[in-house]
PDB file of N, CA and C in Angstrom:
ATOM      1  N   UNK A   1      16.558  13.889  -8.883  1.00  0.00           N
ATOM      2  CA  UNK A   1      17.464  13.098  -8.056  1.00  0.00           C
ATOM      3  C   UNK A   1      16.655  12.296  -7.045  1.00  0.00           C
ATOM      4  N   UNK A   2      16.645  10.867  -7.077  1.00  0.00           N
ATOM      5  CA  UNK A   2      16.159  10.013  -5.932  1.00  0.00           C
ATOM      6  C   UNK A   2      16.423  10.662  -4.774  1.00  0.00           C
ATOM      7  N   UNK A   3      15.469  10.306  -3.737  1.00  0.00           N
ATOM      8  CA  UNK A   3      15.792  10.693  -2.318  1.00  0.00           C
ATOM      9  C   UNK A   3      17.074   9.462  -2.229  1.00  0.00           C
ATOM     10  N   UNK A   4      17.895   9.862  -0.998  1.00  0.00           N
ATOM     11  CA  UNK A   4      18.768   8.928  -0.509  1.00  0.00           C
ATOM     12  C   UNK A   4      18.618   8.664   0.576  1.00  0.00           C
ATOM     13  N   UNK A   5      18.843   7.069   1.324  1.00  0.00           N
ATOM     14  CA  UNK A   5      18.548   6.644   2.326  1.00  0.00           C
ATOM     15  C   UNK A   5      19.616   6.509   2.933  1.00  0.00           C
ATOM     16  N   UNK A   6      20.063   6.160   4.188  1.00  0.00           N
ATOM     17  CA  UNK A   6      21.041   5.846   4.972  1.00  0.00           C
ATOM     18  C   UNK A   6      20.972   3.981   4.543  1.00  0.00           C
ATOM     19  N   UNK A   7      22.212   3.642   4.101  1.00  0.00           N
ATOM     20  CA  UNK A   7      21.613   1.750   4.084  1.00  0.00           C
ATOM     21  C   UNK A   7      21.584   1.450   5.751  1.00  0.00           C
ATOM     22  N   UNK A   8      21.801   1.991   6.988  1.00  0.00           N
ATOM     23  CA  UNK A   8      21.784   1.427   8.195  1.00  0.00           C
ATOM     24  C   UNK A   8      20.555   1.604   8.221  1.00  0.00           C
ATOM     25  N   UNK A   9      19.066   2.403   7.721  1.00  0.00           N
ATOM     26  CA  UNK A   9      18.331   2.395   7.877  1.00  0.00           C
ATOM     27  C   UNK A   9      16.963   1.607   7.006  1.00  0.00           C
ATOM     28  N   UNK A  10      17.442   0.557   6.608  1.00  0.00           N
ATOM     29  CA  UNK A  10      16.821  -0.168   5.609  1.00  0.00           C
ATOM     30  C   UNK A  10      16.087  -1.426   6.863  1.00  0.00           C
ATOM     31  N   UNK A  11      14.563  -1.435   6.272  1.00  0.00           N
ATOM     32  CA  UNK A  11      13.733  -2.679   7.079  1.00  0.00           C
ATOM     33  C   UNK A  11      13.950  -4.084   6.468  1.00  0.00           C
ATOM     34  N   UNK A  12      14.886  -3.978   5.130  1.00  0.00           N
ATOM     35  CA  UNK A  12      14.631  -5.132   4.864  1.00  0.00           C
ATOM     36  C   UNK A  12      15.564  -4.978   3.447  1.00  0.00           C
ATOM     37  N   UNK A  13      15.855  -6.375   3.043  1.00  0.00           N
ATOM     38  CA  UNK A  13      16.712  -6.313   1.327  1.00  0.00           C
ATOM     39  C   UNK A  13      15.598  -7.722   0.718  1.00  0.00           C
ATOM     40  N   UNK A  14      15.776  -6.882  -0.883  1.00  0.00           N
ATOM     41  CA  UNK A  14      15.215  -8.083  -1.851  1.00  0.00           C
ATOM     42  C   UNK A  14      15.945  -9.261  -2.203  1.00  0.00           C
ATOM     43  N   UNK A  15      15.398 -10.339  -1.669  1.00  0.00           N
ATOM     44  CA  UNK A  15      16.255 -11.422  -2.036  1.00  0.00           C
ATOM     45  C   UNK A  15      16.195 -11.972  -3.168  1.00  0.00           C
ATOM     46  N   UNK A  16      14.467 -11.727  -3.984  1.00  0.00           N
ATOM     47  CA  UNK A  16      14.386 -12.371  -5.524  1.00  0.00           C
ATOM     48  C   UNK A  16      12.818 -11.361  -5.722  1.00  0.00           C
ATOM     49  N   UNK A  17      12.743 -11.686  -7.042  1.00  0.00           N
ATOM     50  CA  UNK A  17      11.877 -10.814  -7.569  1.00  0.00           C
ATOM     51  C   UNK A  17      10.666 -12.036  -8.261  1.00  0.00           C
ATOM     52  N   UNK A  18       9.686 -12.403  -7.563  1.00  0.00           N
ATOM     53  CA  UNK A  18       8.842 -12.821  -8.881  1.00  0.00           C
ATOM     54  C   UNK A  18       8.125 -11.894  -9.838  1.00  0.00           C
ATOM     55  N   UNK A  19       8.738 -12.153 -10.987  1.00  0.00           N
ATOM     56  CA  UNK A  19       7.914 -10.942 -12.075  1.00  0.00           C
ATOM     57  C   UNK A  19       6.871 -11.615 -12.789  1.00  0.00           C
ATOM     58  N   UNK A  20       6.270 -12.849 -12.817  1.00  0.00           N
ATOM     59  CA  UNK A  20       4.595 -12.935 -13.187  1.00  0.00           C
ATOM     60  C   UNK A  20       4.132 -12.874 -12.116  1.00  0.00           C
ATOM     61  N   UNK A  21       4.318 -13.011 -10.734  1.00  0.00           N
ATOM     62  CA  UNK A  21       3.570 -11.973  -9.690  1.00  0.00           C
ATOM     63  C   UNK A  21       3.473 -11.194  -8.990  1.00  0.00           C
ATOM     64  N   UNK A  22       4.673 -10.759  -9.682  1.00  0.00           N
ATOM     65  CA  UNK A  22       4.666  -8.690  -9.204  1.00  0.00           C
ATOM     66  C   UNK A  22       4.853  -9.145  -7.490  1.00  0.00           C
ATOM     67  N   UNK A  23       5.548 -10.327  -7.452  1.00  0.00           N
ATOM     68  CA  UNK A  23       5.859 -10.045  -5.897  1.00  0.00           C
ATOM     69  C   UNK A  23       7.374 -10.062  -5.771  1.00  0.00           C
ATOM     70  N   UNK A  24       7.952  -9.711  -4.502  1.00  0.00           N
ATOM     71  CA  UNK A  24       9.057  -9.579  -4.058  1.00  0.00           C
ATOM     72  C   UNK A  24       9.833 -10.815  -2.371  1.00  0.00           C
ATOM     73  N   UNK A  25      10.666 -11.600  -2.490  1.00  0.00           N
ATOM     74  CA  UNK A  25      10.640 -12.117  -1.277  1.00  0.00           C
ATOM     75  C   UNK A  25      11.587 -10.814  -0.175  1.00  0.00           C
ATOM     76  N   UNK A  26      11.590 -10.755   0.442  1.00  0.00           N
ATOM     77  CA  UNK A  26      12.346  -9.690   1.340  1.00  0.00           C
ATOM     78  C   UNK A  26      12.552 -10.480   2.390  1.00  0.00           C
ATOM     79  N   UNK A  27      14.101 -10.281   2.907  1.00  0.00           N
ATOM     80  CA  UNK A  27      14.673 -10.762   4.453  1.00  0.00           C
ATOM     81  C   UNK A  27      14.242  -9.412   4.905  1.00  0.00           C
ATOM     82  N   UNK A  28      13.892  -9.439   6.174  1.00  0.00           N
ATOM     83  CA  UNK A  28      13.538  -8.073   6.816  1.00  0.00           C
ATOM     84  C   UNK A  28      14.735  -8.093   8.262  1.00  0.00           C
ATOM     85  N   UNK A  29      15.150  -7.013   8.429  1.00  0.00           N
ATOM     86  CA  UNK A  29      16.008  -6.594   9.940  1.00  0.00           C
ATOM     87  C   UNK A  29      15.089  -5.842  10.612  1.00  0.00           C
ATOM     88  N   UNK A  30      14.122  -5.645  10.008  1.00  0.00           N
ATOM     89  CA  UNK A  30      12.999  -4.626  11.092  1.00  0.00           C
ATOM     90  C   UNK A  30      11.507  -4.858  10.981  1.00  0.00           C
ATOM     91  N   UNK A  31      10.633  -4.190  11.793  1.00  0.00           N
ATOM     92  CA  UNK A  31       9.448  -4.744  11.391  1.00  0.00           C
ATOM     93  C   UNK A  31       8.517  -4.113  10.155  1.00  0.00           C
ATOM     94  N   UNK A  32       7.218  -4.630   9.979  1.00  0.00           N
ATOM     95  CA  UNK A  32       6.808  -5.037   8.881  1.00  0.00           C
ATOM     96  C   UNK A  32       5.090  -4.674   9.019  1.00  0.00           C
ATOM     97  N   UNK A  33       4.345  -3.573   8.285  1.00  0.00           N
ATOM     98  CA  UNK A  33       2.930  -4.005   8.615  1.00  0.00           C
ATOM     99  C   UNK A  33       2.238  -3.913   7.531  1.00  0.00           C
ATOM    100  N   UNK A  34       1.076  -4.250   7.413  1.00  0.00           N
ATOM    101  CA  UNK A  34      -0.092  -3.923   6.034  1.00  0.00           C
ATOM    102  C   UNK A  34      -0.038  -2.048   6.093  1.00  0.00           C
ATOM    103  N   UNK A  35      -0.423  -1.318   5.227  1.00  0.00           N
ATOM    104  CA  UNK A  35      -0.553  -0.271   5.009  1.00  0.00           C
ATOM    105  C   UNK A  35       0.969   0.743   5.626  1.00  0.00           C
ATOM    106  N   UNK A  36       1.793  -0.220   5.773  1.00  0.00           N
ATOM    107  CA  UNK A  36       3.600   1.101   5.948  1.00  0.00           C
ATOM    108  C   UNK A  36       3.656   1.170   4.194  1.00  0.00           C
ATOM    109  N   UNK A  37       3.985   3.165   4.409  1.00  0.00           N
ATOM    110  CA  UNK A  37       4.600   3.343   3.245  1.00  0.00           C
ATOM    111  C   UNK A  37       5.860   2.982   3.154  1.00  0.00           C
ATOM    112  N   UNK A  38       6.643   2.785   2.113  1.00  0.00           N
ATOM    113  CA  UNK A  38       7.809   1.979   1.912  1.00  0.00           C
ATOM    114  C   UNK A  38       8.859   2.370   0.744  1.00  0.00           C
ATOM    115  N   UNK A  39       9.755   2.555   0.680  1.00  0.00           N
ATOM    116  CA  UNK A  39      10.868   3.110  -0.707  1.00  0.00           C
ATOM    117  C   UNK A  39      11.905   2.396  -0.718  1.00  0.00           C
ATOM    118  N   UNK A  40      11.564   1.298  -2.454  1.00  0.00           N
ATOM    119  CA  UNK A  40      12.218   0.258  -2.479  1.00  0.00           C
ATOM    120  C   UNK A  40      13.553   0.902  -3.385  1.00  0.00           C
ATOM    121  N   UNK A  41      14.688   0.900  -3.129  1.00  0.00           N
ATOM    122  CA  UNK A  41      16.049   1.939  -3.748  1.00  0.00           C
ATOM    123  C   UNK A  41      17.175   0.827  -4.054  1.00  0.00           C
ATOM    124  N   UNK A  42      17.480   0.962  -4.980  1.00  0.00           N
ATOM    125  CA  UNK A  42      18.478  -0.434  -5.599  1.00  0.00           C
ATOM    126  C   UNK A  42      19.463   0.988  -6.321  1.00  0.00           C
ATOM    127  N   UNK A  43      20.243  -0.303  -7.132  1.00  0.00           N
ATOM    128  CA  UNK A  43      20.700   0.813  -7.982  1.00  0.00           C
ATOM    129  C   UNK A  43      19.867   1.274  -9.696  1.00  0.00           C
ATOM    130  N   UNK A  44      19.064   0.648 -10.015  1.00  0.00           N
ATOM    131  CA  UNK A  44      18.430   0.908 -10.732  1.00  0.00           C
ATOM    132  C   UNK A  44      16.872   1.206 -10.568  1.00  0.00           C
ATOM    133  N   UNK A  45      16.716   0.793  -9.276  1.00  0.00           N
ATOM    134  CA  UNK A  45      15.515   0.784  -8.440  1.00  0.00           C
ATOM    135  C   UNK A  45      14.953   2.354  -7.727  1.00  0.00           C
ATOM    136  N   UNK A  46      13.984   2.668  -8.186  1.00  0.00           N
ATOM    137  CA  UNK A  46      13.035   3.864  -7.239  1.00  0.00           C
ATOM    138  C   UNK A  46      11.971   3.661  -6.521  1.00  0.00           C
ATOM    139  N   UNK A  47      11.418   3.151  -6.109  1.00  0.00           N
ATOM    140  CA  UNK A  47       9.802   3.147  -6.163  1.00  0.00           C
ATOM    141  C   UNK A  47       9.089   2.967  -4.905  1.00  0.00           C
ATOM    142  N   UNK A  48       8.221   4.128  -4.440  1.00  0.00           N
ATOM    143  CA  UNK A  48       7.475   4.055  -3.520  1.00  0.00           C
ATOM    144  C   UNK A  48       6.153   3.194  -3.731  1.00  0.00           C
ATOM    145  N   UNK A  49       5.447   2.565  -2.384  1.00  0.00           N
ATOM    146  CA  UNK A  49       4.384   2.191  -2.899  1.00  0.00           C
ATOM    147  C   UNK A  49       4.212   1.806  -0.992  1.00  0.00           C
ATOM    148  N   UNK A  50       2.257   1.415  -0.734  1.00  0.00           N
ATOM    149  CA  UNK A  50       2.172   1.008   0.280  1.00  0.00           C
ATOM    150  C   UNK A  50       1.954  -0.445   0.277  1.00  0.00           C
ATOM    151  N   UNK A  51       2.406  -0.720   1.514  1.00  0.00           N
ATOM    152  CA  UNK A  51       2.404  -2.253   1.441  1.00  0.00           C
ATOM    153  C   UNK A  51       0.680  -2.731   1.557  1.00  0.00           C
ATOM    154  N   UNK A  52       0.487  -3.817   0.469  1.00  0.00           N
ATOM    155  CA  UNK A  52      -1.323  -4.050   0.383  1.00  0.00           C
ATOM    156  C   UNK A  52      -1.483  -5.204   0.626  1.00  0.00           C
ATOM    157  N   UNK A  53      -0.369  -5.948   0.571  1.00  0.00           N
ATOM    158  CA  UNK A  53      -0.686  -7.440   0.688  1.00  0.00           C
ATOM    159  C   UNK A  53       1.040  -8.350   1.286  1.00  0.00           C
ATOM    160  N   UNK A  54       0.991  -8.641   2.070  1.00  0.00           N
ATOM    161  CA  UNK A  54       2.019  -9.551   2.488  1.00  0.00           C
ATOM    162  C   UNK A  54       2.180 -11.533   2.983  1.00  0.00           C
ATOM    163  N   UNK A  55       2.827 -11.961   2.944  1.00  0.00           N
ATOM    164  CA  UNK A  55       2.834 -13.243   3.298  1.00  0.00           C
ATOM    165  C   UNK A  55       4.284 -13.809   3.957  1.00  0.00           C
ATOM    166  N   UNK A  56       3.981 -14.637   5.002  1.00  0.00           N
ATOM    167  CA  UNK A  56       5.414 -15.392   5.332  1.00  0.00           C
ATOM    168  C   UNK A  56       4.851 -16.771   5.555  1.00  0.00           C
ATOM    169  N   UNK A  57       5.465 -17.900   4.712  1.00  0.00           N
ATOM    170  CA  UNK A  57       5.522 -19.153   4.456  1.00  0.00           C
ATOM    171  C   UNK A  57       4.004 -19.281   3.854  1.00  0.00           C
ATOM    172  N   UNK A  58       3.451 -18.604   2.766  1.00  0.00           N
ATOM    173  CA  UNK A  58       2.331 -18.950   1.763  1.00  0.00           C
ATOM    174  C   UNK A  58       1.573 -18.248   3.120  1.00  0.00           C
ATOM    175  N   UNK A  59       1.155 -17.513   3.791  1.00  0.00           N
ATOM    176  CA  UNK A  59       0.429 -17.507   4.678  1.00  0.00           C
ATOM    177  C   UNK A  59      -0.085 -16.054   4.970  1.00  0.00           C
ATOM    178  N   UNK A  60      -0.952 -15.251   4.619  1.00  0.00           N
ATOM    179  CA  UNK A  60      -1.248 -14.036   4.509  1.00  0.00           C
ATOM    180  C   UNK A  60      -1.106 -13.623   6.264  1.00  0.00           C
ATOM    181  N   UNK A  61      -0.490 -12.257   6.541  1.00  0.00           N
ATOM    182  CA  UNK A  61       0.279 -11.393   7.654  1.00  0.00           C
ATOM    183  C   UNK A  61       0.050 -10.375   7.733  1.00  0.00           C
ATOM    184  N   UNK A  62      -0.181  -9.647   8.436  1.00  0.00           N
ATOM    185  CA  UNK A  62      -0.524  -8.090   8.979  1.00  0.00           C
ATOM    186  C   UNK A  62       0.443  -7.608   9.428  1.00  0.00           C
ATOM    187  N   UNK A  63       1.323  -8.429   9.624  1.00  0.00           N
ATOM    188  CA  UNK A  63       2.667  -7.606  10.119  1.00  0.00           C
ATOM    189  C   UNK A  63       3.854  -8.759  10.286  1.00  0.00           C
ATOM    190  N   UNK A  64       5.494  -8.027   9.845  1.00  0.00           N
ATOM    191  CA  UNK A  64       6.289  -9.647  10.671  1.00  0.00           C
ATOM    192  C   UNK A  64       7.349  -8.722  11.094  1.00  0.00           C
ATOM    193  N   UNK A  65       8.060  -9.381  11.454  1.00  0.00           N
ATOM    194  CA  UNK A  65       9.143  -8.904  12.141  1.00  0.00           C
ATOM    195  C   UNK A  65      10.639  -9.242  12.000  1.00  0.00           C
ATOM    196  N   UNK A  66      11.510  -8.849  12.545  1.00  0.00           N
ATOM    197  CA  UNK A  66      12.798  -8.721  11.714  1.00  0.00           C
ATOM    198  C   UNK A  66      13.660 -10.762  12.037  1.00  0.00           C
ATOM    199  N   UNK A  67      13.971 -10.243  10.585  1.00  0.00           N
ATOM    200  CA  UNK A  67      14.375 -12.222  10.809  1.00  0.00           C
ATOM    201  C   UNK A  67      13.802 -12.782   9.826  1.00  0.00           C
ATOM    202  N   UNK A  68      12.116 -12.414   9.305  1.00  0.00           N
ATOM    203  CA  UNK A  68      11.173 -13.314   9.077  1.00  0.00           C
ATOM    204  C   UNK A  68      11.542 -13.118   7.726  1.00  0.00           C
ATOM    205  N   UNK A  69      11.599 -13.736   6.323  1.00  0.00           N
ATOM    206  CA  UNK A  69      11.186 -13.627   5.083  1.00  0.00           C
ATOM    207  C   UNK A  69      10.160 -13.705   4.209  1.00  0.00           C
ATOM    208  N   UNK A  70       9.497 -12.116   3.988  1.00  0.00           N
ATOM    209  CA  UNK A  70       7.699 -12.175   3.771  1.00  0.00           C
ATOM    210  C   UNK A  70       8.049 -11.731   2.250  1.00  0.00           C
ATOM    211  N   UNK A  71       7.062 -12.430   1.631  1.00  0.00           N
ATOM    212  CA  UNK A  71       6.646 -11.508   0.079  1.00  0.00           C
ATOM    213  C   UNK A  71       5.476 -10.882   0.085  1.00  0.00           C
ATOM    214  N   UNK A  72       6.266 -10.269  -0.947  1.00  0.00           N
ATOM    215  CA  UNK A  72       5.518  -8.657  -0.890  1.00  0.00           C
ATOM    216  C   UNK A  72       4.841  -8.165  -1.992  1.00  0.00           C
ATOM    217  N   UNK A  73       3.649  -8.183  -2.172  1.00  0.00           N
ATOM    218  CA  UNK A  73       3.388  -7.478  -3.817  1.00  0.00           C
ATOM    219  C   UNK A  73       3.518  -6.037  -3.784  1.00  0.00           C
ATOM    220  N   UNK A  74       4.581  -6.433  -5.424  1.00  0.00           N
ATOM    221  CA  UNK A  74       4.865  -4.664  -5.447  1.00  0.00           C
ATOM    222  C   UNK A  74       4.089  -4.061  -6.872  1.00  0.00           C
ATOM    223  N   UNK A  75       4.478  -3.062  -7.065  1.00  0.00           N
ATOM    224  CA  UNK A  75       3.856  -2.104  -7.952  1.00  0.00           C
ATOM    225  C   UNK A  75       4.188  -2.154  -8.907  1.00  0.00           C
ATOM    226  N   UNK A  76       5.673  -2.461  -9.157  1.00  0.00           N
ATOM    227  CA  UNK A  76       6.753  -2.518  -9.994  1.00  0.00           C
ATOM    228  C   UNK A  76       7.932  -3.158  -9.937  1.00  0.00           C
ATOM    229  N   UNK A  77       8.665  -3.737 -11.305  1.00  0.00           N
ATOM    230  CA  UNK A  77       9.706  -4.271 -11.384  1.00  0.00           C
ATOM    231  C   UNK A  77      11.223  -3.934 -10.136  1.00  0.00           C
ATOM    232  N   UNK A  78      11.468  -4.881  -9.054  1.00  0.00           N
ATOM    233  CA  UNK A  78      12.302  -4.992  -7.547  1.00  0.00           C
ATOM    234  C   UNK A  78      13.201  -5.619  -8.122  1.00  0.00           C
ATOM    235  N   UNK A  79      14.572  -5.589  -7.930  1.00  0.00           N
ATOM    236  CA  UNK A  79      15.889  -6.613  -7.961  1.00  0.00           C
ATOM    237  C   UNK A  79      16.240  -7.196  -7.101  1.00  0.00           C
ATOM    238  N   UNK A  80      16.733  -7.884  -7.069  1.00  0.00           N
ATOM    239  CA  UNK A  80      17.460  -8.840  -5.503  1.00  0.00           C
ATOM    240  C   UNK A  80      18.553  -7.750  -5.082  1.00  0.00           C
ATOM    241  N   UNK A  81      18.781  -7.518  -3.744  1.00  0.00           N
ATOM    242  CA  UNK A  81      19.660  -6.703  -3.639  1.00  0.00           C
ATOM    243  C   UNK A  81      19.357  -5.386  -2.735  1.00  0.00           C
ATOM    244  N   UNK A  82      18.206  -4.765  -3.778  1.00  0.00           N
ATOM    245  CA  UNK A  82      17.551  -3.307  -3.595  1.00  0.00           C
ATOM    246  C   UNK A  82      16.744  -3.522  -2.214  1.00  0.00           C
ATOM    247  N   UNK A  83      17.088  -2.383  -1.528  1.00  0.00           N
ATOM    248  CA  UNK A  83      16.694  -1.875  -0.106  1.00  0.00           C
ATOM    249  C   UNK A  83      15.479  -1.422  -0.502  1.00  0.00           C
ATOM    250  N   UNK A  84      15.086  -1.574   1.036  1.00  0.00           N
ATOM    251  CA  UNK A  84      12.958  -1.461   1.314  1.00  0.00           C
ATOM    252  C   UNK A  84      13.694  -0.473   2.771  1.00  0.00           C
ATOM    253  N   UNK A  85      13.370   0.467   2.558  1.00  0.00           N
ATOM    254  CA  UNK A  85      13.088   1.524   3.454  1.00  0.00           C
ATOM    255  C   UNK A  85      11.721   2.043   4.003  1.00  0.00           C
ATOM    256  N   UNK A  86      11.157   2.517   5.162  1.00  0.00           N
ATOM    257  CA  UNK A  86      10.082   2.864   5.639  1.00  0.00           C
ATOM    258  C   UNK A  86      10.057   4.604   5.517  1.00  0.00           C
ATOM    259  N   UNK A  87       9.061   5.100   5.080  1.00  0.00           N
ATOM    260  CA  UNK A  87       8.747   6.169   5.057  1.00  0.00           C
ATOM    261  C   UNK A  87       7.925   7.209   5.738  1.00  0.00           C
ATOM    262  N   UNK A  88       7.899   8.360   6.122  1.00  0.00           N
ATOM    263  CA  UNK A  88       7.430   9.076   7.307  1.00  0.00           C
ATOM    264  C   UNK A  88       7.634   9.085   8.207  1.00  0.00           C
TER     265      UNK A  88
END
């Protein structure tokens, strides 16, 4: 059984998925850094992973903050939709 999250506690939702580059765009409501672990939960969606690489407007970021829309390379196949939760 997936862990379950509270959705009030989500940093962010997938707005689109690029799948030839395994990246993700995300609106974020919270903040954002290089190395947060993270659990992306859709309805078909599981998947932990740490954040290794981010960008907002083509522009590599160490961190953003809520508002901003950063992509994200992920590990694995993200849907539009599916919640990005922070972990630990």
């Amino acid at each position: 059984m997936a862990e379950q999250h509270d959705p009030a506690d989500a940093v962010g939702t997938v707005t689109h998925y690029f799948g030839h580059l395994s990246v993700a765009a995300v609106s974020l409501t919270a903040p954002l850094r290089i190395g947060d672990e993270v659990h992306n939960q859709g309805h078909t969606t599981n998947l932990s992973q740490r954040i290794e690489s981010m960008e907002v407007d083509h522009q590599p970021v160490t961190e953003a903050k809520p508002g901003d829309d950063v992509a994200i390379k992920v590990v694995d196949h993200v849907r539009e939709h599916d919640s990005i939760f922070r972990e630990g």
